[in-house]
N, C-alpha and C. Protein backbone atom coordinates (compact mmCIF):
# COMPACT_ATOMS: atom_id res chain seq x y z
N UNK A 1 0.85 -1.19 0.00
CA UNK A 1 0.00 0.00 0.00
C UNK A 1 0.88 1.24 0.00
N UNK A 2 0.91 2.50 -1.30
CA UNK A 2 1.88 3.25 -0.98
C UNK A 2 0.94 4.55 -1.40
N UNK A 3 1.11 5.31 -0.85
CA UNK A 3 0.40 7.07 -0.76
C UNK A 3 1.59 7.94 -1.74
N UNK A 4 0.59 8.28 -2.66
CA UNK A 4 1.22 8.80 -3.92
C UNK A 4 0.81 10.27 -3.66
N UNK A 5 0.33 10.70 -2.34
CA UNK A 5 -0.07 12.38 -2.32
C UNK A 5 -1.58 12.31 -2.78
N UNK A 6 -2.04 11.11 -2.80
CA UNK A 6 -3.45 11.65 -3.61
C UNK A 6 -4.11 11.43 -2.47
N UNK A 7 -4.88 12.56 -2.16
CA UNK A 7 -5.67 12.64 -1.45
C UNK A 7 -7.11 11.96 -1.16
N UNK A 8 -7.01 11.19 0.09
CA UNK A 8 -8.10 10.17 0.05
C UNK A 8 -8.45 9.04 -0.61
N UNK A 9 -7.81 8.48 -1.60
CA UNK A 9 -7.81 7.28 -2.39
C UNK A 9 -7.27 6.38 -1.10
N UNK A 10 -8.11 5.67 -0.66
CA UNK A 10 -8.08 4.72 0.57
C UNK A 10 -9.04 3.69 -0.35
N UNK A 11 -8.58 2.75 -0.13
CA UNK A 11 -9.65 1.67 -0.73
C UNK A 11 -10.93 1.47 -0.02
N UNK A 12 -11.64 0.63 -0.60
CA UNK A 12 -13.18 0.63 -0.12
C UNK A 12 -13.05 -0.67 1.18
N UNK A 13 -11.95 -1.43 1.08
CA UNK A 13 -11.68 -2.14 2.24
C UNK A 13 -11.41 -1.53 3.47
N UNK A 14 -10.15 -0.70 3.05
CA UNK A 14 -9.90 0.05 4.44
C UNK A 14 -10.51 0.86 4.96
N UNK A 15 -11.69 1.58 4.40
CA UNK A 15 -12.52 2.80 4.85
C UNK A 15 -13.68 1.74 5.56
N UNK A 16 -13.92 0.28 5.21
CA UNK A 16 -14.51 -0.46 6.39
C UNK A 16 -13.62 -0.52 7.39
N UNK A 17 -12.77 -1.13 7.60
CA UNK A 17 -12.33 -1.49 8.45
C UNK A 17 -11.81 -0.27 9.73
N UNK A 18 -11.98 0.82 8.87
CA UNK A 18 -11.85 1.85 10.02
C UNK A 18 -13.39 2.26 10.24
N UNK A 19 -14.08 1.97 9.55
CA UNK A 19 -15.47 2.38 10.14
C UNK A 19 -16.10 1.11 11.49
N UNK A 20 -15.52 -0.04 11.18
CA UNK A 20 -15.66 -1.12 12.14
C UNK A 20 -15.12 -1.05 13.21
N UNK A 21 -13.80 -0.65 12.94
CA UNK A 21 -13.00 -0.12 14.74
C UNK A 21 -14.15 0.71 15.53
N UNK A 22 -14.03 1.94 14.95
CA UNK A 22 -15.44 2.74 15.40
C UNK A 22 -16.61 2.23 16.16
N UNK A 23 -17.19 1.64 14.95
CA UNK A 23 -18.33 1.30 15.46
C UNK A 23 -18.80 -0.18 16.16
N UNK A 24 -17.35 -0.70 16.16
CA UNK A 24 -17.68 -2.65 16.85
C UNK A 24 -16.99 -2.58 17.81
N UNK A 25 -15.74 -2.00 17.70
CA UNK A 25 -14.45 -2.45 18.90
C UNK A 25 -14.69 -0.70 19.41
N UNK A 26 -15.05 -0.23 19.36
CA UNK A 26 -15.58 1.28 20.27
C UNK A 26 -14.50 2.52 20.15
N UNK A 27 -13.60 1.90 19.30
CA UNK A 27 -12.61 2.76 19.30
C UNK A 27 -12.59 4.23 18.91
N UNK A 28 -12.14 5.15 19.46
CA UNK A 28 -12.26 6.74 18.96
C UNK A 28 -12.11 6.86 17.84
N UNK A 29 -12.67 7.89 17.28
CA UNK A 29 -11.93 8.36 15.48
C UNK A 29 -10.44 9.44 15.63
N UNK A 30 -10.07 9.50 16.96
CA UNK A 30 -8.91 9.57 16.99
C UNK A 30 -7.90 8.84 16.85
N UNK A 31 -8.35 7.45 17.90
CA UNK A 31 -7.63 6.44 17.73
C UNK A 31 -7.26 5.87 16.38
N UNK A 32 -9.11 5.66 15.86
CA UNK A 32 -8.65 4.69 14.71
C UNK A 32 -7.91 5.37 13.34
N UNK A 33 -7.80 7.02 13.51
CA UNK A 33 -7.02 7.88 12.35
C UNK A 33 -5.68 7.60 12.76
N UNK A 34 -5.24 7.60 13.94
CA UNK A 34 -3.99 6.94 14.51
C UNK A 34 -3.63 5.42 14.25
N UNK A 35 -4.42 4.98 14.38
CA UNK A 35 -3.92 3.33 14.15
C UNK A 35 -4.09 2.91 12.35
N UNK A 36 -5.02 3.68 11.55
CA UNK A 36 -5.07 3.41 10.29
C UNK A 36 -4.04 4.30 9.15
N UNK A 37 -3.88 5.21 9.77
CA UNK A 37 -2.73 6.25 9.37
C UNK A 37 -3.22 7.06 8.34
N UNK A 38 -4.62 7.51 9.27
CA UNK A 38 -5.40 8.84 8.13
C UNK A 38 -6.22 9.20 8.80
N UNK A 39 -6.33 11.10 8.30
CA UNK A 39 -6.74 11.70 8.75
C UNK A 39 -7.90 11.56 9.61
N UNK A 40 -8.07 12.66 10.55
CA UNK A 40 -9.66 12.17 11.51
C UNK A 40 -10.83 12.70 11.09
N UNK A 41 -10.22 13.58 10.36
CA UNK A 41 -11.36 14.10 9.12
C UNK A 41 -12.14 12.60 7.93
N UNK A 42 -11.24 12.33 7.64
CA UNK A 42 -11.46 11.12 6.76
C UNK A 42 -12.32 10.47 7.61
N UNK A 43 -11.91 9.74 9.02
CA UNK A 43 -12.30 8.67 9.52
C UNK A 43 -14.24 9.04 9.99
N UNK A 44 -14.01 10.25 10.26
CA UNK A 44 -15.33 11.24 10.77
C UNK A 44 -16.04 11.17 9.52
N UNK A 45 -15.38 11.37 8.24
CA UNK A 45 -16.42 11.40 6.80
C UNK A 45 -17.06 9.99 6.74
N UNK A 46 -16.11 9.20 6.73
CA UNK A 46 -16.38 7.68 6.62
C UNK A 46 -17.59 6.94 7.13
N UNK A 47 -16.99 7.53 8.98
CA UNK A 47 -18.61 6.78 9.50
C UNK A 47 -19.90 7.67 9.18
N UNK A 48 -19.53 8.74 8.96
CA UNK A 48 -21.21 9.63 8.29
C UNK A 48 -21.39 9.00 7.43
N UNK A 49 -20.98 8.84 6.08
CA UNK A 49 -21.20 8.07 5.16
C UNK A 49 -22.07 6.91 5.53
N UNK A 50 -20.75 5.95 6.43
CA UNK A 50 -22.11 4.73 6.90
C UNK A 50 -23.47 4.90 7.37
N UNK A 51 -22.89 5.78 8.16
CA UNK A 51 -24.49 6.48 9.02
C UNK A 51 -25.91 7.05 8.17
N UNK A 52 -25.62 7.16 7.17
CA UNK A 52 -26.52 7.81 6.23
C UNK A 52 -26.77 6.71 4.97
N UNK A 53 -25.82 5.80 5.34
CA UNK A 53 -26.54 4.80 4.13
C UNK A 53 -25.45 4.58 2.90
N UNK A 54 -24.86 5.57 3.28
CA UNK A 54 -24.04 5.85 1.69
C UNK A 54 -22.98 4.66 1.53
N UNK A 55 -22.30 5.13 0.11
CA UNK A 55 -21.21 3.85 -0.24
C UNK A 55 -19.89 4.23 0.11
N UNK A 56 -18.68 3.50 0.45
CA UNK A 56 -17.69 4.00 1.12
C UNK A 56 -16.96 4.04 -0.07
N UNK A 57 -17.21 3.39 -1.34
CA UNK A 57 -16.20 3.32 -2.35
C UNK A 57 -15.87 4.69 -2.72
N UNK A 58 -14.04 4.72 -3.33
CA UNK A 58 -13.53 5.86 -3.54
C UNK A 58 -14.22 6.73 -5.06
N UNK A 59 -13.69 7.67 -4.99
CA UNK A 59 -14.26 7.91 -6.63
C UNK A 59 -14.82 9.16 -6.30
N UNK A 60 -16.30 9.46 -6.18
CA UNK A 60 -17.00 10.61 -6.58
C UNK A 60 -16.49 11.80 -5.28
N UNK A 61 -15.93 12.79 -6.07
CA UNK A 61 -15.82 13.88 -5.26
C UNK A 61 -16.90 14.38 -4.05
N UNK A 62 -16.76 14.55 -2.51
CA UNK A 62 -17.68 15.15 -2.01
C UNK A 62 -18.07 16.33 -2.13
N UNK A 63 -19.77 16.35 -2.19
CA UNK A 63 -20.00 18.35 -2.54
C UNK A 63 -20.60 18.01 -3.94
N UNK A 64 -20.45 17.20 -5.06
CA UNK A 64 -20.77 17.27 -6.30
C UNK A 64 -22.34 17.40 -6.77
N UNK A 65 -23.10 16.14 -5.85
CA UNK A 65 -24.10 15.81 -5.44
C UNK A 65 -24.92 17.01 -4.82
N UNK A 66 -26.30 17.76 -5.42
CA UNK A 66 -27.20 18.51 -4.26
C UNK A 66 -27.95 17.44 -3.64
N UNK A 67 -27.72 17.52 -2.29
CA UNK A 67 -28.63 16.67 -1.11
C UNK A 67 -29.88 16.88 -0.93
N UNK A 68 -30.99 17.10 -1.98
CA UNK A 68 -31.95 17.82 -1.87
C UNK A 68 -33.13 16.78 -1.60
N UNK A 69 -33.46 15.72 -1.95
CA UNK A 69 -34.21 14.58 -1.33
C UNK A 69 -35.27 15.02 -0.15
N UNK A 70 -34.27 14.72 0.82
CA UNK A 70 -34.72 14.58 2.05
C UNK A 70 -35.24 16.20 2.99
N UNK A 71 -33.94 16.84 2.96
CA UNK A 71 -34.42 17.72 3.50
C UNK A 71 -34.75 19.01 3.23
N UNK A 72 -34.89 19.10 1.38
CA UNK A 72 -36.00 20.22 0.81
C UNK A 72 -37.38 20.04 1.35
N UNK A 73 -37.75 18.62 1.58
CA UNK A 73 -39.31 18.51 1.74
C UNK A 73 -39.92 19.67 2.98
C-alpha cells in the first residue's frame, strides 16, 4: 500500500475497516485515524457516510451531489 499524495484514495476495504473499529471495537476516530494512518477528518467522513446509508467506495468527489431529497421537503 503506498500514498502517492493523492488525497483520500483509501480503498473501499480500508474505509470499512476503520469504520468497524469505530463502530464494533468502540474505538475513537482519533484512535482509529492513529492506528489506520489517516486523517480524523477522513475517519469522521467515513462513518457519516455509513451512518446515512451511503457507499464508502472511492471515486466521486464530495459536494458534487445537491442533497436535496430529504431535507428540501
Amino acid at each position: 500500500m503506498s500514498h502517492h499524495g493523492t488525497m483520500d484514495a483509501y480503498s473501499e476495504d480500508l474505509r470499512q475497516k476503520i469504520v468497524e473499529a469505530v463502530q464494533q471495537r468502540r474505538m475513537s476516530k482519533s484512535e482509529a485515524a492513529r492506528a489506520f494512518g489517516v486523517s480524523r477528518s477522513s475517519v469522521k467522513r467515513y462513518v457519516k457516510a455509513v451512518c446515512e446509508g451511503r457507499s464508502l467506495r472511492p471515486g466521486k468527489a464530495p459536494g458534487k451531489k445537491p442533497k436535496l431529497d430529504q431535507k428540501a421537503r
